[in-house]
C-alpha atoms as a PDB file:
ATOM      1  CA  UNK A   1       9.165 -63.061  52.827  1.00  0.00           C
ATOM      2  CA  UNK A   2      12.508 -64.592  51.862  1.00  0.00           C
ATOM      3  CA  UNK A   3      12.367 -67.136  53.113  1.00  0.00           C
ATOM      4  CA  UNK A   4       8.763 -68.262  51.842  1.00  0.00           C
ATOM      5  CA  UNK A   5      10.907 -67.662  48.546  1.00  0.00           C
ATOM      6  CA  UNK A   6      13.891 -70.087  50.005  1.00  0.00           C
ATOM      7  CA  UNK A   7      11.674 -72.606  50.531  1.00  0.00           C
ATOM      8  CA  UNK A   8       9.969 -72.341  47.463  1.00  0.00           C
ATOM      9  CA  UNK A   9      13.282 -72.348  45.523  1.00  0.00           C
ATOM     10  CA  UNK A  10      14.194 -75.334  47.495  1.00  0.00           C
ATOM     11  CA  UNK A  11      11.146 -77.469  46.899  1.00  0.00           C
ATOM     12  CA  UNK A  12      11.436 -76.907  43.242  1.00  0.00           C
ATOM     13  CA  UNK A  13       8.031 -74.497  43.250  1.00  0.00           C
ATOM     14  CA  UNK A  14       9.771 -71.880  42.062  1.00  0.00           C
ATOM     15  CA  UNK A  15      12.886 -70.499  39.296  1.00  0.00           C
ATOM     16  CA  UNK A  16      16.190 -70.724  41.550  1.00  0.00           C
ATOM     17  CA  UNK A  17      17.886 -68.562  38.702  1.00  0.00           C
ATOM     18  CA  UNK A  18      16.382 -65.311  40.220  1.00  0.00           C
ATOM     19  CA  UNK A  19      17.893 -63.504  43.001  1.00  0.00           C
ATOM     20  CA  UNK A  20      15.621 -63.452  46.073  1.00  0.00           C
ATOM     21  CA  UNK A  21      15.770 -59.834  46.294  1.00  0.00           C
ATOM     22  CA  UNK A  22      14.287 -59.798  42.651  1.00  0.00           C
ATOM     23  CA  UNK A  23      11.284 -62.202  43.350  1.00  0.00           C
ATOM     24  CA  UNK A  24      10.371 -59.810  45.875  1.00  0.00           C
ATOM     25  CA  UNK A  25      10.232 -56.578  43.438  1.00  0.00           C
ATOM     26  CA  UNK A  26       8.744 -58.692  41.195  1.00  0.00           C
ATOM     27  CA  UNK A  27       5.586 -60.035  43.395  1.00  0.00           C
ATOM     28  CA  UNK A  28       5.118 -56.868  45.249  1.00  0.00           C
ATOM     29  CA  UNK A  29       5.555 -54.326  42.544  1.00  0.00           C
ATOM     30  CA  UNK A  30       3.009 -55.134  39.858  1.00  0.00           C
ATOM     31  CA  UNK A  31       0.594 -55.934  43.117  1.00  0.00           C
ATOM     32  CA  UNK A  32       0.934 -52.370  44.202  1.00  0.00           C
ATOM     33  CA  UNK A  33       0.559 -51.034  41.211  1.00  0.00           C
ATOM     34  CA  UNK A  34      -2.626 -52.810  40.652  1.00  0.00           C
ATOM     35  CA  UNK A  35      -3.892 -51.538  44.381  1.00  0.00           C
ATOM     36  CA  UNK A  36      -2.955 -47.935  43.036  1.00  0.00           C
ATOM     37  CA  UNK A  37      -4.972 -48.435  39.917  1.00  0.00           C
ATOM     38  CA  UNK A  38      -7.642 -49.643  41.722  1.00  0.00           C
ATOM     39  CA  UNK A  39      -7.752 -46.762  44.188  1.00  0.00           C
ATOM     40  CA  UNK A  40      -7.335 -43.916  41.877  1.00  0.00           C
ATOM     41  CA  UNK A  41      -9.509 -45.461  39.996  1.00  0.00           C
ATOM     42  CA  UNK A  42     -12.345 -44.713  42.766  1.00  0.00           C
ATOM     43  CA  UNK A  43     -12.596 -49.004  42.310  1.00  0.00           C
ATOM     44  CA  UNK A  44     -13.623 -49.043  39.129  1.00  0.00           C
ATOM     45  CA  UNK A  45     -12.692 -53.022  38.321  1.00  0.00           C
ATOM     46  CA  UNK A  46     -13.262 -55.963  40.274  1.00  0.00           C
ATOM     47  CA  UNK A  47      -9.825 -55.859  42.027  1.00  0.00           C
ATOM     48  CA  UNK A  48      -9.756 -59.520  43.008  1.00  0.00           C
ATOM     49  CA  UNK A  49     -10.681 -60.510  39.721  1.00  0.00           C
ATOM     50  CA  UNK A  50      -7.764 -58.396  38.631  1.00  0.00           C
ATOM     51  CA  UNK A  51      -5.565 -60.114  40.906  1.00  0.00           C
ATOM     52  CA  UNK A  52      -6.299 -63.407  40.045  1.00  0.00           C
ATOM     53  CA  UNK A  53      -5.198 -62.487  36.703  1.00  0.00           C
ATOM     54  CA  UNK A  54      -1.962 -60.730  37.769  1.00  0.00           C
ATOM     55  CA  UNK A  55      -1.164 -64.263  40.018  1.00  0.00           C
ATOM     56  CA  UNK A  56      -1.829 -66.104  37.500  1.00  0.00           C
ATOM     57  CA  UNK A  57       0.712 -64.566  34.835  1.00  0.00           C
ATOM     58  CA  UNK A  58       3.430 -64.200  37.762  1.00  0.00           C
ATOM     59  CA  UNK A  59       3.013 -68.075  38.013  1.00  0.00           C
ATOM     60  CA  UNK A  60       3.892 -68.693  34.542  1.00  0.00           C
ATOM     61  CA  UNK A  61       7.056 -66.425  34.978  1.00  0.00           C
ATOM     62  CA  UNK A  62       8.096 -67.675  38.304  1.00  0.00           C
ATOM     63  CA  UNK A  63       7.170 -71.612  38.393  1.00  0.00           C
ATOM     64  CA  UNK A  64      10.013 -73.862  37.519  1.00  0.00           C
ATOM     65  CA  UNK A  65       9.307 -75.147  33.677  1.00  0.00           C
ATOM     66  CA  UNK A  66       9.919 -78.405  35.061  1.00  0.00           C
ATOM     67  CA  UNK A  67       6.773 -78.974  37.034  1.00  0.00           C
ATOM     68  CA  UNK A  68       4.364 -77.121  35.002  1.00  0.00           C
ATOM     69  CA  UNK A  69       1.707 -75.006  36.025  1.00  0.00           C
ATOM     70  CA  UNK A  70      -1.746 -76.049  37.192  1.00  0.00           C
END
């Protein structure tokens, strides 16, 4: 997964001012949170709606300011 994030960094897609290992708890955390929710929750939300969401917000943190965000 690092290196997805090396690329990333590289191409400009993403902030190079976080450490790598810090992208990762940031991406993967909040995601299994969500799939805990979700499954104590006996699926009681739309958990790729949900996700979209989450994705969404994580790509306003994470995307360089430079480029924007589609």
């Amino acid at each position: 997964m690092l290196g997805y994030f090396k690329e990333a960094i590289d191409a400009g897609e993403i902030r190079g001012d976080i450490p790598m290992d810090t992208l990762s708890r940031l991406i993967l955390g909040p995601l299994r949170l969500l799939i805990k929710q979700w499954g104590m929750s006996h699926g009681a939300f739309d958990l790729r709606r949900e996700r979209e969401k989450l994705l969404k917000s994580m790509k306003l943190l994470l995307t360089n300011h430079k480029q924007g965000v589609e």
